[in-house]
Every structure is written in C-alpha cells, then in structure tokens.
N, C-alpha and C. Protein backbone atom coordinates (compact mmCIF):
# COMPACT_ATOMS: atom_id res chain seq x y z
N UNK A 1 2.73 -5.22 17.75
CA UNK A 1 1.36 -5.47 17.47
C UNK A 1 1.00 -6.88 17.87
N UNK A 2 1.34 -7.95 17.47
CA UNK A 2 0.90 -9.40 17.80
C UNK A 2 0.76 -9.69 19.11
N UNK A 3 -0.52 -9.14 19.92
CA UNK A 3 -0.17 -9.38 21.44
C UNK A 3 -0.86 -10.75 21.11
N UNK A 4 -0.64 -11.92 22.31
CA UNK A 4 -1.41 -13.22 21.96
C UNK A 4 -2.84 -13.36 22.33
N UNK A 5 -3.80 -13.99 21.05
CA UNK A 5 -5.15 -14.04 21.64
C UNK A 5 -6.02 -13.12 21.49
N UNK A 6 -5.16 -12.07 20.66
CA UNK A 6 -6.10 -11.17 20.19
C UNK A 6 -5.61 -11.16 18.10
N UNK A 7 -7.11 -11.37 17.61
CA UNK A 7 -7.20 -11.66 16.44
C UNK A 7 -7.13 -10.39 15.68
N UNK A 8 -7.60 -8.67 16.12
CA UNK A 8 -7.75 -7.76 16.02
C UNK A 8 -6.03 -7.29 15.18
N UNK A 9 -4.84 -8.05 15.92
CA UNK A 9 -3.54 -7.64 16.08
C UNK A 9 -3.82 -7.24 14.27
N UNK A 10 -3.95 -8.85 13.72
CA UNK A 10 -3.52 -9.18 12.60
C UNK A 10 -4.82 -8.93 11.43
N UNK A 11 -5.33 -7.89 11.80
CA UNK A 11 -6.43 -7.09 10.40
C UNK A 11 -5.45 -6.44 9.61
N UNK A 12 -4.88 -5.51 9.41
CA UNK A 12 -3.90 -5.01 8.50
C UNK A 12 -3.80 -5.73 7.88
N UNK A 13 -2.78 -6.77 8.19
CA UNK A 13 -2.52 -7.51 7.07
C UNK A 13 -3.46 -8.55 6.38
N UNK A 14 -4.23 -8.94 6.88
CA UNK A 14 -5.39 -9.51 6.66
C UNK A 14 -5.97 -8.69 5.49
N UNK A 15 -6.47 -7.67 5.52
CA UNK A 15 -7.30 -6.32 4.55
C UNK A 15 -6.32 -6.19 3.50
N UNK A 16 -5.00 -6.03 3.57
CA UNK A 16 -3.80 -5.97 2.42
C UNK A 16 -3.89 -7.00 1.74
N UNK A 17 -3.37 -8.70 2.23
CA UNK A 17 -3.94 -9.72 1.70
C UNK A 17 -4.89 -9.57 0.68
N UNK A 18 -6.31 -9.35 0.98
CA UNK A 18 -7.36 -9.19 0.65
C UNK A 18 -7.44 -8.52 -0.80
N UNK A 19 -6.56 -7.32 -0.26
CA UNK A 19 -6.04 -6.37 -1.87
C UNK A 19 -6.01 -7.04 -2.62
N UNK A 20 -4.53 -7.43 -2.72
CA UNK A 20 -3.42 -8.38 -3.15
C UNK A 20 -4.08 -9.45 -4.17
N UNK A 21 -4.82 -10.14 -3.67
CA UNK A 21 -5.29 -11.35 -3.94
C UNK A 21 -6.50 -10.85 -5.45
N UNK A 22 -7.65 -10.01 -4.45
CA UNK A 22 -8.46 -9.61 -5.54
C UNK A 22 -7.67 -8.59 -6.37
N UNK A 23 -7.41 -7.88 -6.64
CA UNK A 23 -6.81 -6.67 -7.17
C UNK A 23 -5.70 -7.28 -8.45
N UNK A 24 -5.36 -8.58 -8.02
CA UNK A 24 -4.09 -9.07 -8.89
C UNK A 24 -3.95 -10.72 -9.14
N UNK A 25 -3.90 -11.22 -7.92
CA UNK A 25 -3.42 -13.00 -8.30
C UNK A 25 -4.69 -13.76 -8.38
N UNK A 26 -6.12 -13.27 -8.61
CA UNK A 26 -6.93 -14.15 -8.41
C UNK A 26 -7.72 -13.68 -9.70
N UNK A 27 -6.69 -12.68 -10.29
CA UNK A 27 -7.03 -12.18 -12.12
C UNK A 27 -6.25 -12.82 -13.00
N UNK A 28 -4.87 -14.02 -12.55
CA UNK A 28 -3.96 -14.72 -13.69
C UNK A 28 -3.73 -15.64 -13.43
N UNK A 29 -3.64 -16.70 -13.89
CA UNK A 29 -2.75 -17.86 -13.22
C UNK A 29 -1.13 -18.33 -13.90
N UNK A 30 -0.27 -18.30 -13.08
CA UNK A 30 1.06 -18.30 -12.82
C UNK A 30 1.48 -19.49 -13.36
N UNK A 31 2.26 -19.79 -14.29
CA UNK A 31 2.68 -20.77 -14.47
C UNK A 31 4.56 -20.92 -13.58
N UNK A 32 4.24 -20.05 -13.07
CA UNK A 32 5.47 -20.58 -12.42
C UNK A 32 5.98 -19.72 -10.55
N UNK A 33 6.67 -20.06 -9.97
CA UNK A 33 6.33 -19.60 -8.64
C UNK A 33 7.55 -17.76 -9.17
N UNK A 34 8.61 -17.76 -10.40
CA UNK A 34 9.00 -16.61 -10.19
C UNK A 34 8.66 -15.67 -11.02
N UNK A 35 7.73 -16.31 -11.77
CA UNK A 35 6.40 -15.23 -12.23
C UNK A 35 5.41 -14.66 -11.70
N UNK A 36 4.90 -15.06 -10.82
CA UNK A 36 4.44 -14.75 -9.73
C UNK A 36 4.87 -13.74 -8.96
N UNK A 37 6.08 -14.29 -8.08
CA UNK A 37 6.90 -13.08 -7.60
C UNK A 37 7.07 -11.73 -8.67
N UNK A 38 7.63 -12.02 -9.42
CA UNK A 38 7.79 -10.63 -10.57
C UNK A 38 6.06 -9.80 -10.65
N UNK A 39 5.21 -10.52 -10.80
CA UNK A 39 3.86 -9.63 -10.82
C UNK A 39 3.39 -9.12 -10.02
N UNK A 40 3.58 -9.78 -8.41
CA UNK A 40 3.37 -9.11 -6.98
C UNK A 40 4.19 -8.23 -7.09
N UNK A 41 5.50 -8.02 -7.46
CA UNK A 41 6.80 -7.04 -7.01
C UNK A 41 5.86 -5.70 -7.83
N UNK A 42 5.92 -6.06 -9.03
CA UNK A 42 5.77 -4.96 -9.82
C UNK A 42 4.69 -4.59 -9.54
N UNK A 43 3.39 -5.28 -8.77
CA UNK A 43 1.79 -4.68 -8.51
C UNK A 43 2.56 -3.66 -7.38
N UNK A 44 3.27 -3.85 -6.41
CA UNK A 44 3.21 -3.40 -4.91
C UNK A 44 4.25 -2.04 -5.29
N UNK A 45 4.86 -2.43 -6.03
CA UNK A 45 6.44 -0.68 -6.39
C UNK A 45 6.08 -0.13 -7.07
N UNK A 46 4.73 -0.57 -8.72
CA UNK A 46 4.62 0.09 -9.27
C UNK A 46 2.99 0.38 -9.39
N UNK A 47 2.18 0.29 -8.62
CA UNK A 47 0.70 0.45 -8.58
C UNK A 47 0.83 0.74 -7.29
N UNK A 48 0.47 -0.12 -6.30
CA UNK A 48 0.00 -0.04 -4.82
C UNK A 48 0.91 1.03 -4.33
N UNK A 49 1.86 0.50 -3.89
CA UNK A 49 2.73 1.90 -3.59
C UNK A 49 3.32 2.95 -3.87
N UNK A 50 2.60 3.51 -5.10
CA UNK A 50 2.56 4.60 -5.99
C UNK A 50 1.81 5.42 -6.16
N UNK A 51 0.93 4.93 -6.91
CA UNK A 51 -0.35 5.07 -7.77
C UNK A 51 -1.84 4.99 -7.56
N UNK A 52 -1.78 3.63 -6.11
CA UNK A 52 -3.26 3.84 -5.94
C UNK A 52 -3.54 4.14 -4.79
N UNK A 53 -5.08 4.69 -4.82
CA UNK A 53 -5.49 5.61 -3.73
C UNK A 53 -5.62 4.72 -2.63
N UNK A 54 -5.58 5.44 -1.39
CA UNK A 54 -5.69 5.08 -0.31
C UNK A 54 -6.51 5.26 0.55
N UNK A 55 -7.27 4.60 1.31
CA UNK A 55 -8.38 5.81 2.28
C UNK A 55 -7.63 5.84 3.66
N UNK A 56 -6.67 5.51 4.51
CA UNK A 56 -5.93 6.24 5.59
C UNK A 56 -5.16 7.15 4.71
N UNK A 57 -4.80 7.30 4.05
CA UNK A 57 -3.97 8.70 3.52
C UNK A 57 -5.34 9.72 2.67
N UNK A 58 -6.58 9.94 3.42
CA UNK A 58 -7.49 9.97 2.66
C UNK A 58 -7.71 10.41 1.14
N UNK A 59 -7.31 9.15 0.78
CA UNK A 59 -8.27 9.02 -0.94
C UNK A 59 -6.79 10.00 -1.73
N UNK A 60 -5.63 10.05 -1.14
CA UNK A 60 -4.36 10.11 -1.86
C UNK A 60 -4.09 9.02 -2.28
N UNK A 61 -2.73 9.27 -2.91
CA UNK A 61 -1.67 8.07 -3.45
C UNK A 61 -0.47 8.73 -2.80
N UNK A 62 0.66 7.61 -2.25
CA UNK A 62 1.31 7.50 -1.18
C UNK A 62 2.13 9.09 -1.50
N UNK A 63 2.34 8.86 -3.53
CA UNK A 63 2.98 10.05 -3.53
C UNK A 63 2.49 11.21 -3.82
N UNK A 64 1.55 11.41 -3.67
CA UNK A 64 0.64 12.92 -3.34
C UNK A 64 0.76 13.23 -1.79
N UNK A 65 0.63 11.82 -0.80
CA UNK A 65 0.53 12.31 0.69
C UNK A 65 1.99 13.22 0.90
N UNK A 66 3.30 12.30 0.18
CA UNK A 66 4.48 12.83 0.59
C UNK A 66 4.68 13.97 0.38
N UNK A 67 4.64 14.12 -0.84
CA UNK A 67 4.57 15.81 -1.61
C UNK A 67 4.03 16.77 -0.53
N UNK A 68 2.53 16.44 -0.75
CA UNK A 68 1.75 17.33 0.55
C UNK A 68 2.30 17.69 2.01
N UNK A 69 3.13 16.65 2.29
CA UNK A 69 3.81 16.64 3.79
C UNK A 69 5.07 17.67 3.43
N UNK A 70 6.06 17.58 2.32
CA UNK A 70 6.82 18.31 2.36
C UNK A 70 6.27 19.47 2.08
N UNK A 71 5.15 19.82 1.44
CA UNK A 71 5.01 21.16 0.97
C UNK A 71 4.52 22.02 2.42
N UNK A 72 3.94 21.07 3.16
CA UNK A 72 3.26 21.64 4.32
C UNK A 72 4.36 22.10 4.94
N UNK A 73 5.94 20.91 5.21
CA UNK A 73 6.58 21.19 6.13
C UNK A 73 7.56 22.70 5.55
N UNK A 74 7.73 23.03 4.28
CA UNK A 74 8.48 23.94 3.85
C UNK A 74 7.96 25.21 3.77
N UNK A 75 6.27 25.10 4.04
CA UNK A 75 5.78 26.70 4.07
C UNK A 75 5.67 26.99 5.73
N UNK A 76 5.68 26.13 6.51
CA UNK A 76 6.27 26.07 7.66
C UNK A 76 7.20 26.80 8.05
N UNK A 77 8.00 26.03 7.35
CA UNK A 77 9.50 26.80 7.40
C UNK A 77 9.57 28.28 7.39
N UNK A 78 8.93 28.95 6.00
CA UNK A 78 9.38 30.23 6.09
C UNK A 78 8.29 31.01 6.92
N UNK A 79 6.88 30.81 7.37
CA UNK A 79 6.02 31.54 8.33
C UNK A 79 6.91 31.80 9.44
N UNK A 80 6.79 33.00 9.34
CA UNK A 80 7.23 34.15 10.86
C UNK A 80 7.01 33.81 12.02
C-alpha cells in the first residue's frame, strides 16, 4: 500500500486512528503509559474486534461475518 506521494495510501489507518481516539482515549486520561496500553488492548480484542459493528463487513461484527462465511462455505459443501 504506501506507494510514495500518495496520501490516499494511508486513510485506513488514518479512519481507525480516528476510532480509537474518539471511541476510547479521548474519554480517560491515563495516568500511566501501561495503563493505557492495557485499555487500547482490551478496547481492540474485546470490543472492536469482536463486538462492534462494522460497515465493510456490512453493519456485522467481525464474528457474525465469520460464522456467516463458514455457514455459507458448509452448505456449499453439501449442494449437489
């Protein structure tokens, strides 16, 4: 992705950031840098990448998309 000179590369992470920030660290202030870490860890394993919806996985949560993918790929399976 990072071709040079193009600013476009780096939106993703830019828009995640964005999450991140409003959604969590700009709701507490940290008295310390591994408290911090511990509240990002636990926002991103146990909310974001769990639990909350998404609009590229439209308006799922990561683990509804997966489910859905296996269920798709296993009725797959047994069609004739």
């Amino acid at each position: 992705m990072s071709r040079k000179g193009n600013c476009w590369d780096n939106a993703p992470m830019e828009s995640f950031y964005a999450t991140l920030k409003g959604e969590l660290v700009e709701q507490r202030d940290y008295l310390t840098h591994a408290e911090a870490r511990a509240d990002i860890f636990q926002f991103l394993e146990g909310w974001y990448n769990r639990r909350r919806l998404h609009s590229a996985l439209g308006y799922l949560t990561p683990e509804q998309k997966v489910a859905a993918f296996y269920a798709a790929a296993s009725a797959a399976q047994h069609c004739p």
